[in-house]
C-alpha atoms as a PDB file:
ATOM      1  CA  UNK A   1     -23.339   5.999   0.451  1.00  0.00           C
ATOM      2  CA  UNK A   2     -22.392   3.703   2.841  1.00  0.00           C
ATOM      3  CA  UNK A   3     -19.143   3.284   5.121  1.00  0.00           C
ATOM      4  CA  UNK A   4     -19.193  -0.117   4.326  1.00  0.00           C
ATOM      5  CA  UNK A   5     -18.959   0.360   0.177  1.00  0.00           C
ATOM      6  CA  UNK A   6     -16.031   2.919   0.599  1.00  0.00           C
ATOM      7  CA  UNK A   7     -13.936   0.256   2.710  1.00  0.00           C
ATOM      8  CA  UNK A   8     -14.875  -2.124  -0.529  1.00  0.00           C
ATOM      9  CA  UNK A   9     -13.923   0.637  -3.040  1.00  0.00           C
ATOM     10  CA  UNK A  10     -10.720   1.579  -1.103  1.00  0.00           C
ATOM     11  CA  UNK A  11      -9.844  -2.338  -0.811  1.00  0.00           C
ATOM     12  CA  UNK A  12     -10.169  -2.592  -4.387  1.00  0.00           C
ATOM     13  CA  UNK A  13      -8.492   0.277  -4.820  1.00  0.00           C
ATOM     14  CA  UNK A  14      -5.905  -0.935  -2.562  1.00  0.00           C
ATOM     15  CA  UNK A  15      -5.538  -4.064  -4.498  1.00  0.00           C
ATOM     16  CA  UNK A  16      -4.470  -1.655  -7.988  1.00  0.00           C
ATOM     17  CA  UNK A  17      -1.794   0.222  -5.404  1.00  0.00           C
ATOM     18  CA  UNK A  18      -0.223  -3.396  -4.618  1.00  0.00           C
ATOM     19  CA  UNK A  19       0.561  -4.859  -8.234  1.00  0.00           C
ATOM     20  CA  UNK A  20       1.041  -1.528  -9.683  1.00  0.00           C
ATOM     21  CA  UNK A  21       3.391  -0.695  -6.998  1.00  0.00           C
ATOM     22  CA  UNK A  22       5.085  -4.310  -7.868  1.00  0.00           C
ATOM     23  CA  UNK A  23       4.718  -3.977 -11.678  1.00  0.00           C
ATOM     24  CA  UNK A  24       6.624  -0.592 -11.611  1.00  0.00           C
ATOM     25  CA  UNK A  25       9.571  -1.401  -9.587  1.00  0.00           C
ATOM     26  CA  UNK A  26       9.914  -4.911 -10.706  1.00  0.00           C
ATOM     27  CA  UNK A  27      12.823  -3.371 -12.905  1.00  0.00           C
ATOM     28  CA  UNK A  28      16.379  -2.312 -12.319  1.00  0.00           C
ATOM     29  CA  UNK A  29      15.818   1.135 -14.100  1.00  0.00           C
ATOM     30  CA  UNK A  30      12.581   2.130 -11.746  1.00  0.00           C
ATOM     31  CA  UNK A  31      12.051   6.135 -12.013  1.00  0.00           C
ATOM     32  CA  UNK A  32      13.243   8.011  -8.953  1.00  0.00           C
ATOM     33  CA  UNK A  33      16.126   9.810  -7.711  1.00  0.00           C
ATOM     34  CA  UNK A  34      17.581   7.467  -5.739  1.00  0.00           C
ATOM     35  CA  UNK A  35      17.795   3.437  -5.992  1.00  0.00           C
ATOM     36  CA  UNK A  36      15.583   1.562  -3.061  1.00  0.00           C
ATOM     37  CA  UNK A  37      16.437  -1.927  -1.634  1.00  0.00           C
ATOM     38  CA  UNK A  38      15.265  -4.576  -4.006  1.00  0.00           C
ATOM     39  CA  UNK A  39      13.731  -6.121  -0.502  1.00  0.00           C
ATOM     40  CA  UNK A  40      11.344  -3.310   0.182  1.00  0.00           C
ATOM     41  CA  UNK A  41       9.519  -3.968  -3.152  1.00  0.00           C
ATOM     42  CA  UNK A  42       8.565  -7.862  -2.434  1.00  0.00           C
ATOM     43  CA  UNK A  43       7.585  -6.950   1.225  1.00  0.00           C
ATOM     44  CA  UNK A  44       5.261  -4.020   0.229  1.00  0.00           C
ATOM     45  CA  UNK A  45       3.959  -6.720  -2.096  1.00  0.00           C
ATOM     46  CA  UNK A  46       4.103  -9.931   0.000  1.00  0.00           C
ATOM     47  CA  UNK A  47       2.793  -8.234   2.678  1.00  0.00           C
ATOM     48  CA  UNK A  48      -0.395  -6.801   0.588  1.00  0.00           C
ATOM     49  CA  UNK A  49      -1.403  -9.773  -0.752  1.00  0.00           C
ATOM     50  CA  UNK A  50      -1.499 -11.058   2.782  1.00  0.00           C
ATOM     51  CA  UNK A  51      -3.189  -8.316   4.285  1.00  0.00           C
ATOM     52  CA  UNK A  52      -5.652  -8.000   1.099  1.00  0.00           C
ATOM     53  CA  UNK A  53      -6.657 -12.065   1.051  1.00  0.00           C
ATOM     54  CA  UNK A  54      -6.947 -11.522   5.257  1.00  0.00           C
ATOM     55  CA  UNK A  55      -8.988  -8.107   5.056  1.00  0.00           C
ATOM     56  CA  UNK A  56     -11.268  -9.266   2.407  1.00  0.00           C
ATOM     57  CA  UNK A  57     -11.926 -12.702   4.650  1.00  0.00           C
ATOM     58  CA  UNK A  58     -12.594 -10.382   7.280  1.00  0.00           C
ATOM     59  CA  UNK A  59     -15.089  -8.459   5.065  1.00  0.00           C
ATOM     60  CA  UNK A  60     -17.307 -11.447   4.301  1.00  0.00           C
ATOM     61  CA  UNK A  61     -17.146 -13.407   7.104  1.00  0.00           C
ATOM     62  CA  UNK A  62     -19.886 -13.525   9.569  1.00  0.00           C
ATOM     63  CA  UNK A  63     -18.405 -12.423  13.112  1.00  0.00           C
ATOM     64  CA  UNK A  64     -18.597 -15.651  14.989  1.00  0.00           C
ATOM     65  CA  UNK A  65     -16.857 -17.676  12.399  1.00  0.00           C
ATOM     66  CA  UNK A  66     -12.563 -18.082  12.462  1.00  0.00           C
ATOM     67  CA  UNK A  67     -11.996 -15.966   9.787  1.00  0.00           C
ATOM     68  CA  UNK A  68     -14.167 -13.315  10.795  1.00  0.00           C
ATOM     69  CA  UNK A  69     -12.855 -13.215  14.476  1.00  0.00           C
ATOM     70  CA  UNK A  70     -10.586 -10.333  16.203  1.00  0.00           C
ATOM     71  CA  UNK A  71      -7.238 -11.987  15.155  1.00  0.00           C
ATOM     72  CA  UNK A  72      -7.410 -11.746  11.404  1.00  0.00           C
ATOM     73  CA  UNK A  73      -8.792  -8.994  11.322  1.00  0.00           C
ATOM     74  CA  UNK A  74      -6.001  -7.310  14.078  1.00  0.00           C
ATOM     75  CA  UNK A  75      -3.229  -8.978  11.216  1.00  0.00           C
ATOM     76  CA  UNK A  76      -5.497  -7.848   8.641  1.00  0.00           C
ATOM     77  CA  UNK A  77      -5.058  -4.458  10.091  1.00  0.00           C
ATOM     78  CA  UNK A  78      -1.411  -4.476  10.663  1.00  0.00           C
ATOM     79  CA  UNK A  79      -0.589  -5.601   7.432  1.00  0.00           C
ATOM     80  CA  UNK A  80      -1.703  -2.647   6.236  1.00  0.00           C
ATOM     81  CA  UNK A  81       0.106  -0.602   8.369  1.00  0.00           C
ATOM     82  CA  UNK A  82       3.536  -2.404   6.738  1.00  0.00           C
ATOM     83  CA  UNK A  83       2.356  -2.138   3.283  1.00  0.00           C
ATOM     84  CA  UNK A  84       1.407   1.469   3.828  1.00  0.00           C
ATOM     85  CA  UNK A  85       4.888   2.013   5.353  1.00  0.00           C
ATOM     86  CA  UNK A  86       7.080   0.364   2.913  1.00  0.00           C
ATOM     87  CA  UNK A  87       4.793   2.712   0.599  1.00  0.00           C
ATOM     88  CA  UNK A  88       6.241   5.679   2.156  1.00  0.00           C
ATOM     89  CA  UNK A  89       9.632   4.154   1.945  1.00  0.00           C
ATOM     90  CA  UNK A  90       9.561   3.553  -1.861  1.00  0.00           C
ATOM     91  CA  UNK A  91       8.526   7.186  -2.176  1.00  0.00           C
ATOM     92  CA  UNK A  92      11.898   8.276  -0.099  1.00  0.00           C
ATOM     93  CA  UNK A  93      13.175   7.280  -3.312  1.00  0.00           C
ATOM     94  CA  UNK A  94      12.194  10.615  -4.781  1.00  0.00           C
ATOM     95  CA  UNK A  95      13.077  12.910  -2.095  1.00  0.00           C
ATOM     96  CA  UNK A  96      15.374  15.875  -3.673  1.00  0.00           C
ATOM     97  CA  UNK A  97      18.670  16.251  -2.592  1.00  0.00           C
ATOM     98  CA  UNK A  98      21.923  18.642  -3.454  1.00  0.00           C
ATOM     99  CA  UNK A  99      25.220  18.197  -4.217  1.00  0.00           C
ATOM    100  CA  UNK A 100      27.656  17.586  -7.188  1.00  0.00           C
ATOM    101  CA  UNK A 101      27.717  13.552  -6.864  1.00  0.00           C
ATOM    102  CA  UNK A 102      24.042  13.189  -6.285  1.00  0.00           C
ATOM    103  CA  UNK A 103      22.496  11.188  -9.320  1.00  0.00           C
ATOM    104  CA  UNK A 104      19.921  12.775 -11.747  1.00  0.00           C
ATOM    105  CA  UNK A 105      16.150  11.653 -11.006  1.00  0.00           C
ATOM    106  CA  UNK A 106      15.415   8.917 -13.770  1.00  0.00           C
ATOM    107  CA  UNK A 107      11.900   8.846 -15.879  1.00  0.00           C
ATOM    108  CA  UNK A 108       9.716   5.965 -17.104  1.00  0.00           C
ATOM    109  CA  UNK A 109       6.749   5.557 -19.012  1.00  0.00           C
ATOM    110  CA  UNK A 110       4.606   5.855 -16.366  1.00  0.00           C
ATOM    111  CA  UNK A 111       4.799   8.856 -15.081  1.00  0.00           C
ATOM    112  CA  UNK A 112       6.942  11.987 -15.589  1.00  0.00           C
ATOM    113  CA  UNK A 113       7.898  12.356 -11.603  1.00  0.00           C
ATOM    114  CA  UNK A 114       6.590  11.474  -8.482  1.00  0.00           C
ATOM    115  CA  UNK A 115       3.043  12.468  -8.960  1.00  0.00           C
ATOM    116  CA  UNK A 116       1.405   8.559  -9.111  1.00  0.00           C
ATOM    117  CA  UNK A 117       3.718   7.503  -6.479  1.00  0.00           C
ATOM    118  CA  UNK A 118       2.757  10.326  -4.146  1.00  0.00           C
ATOM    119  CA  UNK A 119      -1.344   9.555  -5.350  1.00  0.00           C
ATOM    120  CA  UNK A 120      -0.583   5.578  -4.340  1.00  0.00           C
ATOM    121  CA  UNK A 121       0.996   5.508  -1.368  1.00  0.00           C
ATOM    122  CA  UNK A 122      -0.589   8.882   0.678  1.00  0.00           C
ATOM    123  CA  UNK A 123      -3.668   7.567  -0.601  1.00  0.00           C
ATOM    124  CA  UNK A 124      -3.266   4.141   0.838  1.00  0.00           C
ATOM    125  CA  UNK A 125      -2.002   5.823   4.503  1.00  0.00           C
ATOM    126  CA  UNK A 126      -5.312   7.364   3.928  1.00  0.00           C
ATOM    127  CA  UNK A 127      -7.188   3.965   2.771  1.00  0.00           C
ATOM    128  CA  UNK A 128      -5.545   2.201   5.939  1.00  0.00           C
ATOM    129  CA  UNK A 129      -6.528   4.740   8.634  1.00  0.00           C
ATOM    130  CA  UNK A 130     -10.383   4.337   7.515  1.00  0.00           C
ATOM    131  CA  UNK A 131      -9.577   0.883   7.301  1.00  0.00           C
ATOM    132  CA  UNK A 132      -8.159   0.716  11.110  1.00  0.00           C
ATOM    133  CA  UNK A 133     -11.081   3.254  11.973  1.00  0.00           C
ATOM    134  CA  UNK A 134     -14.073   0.611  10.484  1.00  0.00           C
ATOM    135  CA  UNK A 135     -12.295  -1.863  12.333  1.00  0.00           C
ATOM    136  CA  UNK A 136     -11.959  -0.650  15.554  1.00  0.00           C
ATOM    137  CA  UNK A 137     -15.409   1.071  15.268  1.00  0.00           C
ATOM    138  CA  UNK A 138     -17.046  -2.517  13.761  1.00  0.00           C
ATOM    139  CA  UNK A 139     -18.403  -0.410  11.296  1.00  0.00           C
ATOM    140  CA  UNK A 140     -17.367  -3.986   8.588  1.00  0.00           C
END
């Protein structure tokens, strides 16, 4: 298989990490033990859609065009990096804690823990370091 159709599978699978990520905390009552900044959500998300509608220009753009030159594709790049960040900040939102005041984790229908948040988000670290590698390598 080619290097180039796993950065397409991982951008599309990127893409599902983005809205999902959006669709489950869009809500007050999102599952975790702790409550996350209502910010963090929108700039995971604002900042995906950027780097996903930059990346993919970057992707299908011949080399010696604007939108296939080194600058979108550097802010492709590093919008990645912030939406795989704020990833691993909306999964602080499980980390366990003690004590008597500390709240009980909450549930939803998605999941019963931290298991599709911990799939998304390491696997998008994971998606974004092949993507910086293909990058810096030219391999796209």
């Amino acid at each position: 298989m080619s290097f180039q159709i796993v950065v397409w599978i991982l951008t599309a699978l990127a893409a599902v990490v983005i809205v999902l990520t959006r669709l489950r905390l869009r809500a007050d009552g999102a599952a975790g033990q702790f409550s996350i900044s209502r910010r963090l959500p929108t700039v995971h998300f604002v900042a995906g859609v950027v780097a996903l509608v930059l990346w993919i220009g970057v992707l299908v753009s011949p080399e010696d065009t604007f939108l296939g030159g080194p600058l979108f594709g550097i802010l492709a790049v590093a919008c990645w990096w912030v939406v795989a960040i704020c990833g691993l900040l909306v999964l602080a939102r499980w980390l366990p804690s003690r004590g008597r005041h500390v709240p009980a984790a909450t549930g939803d229908g998605w999941s019963d823990g931290p298991g599709l948040s911990l799939l998304a988000h390491l696997g998008m670290v994971a998606a974004v370091l092949v993507f910086t590698y293909a990058y810096l390598t030219a391999a796209v």
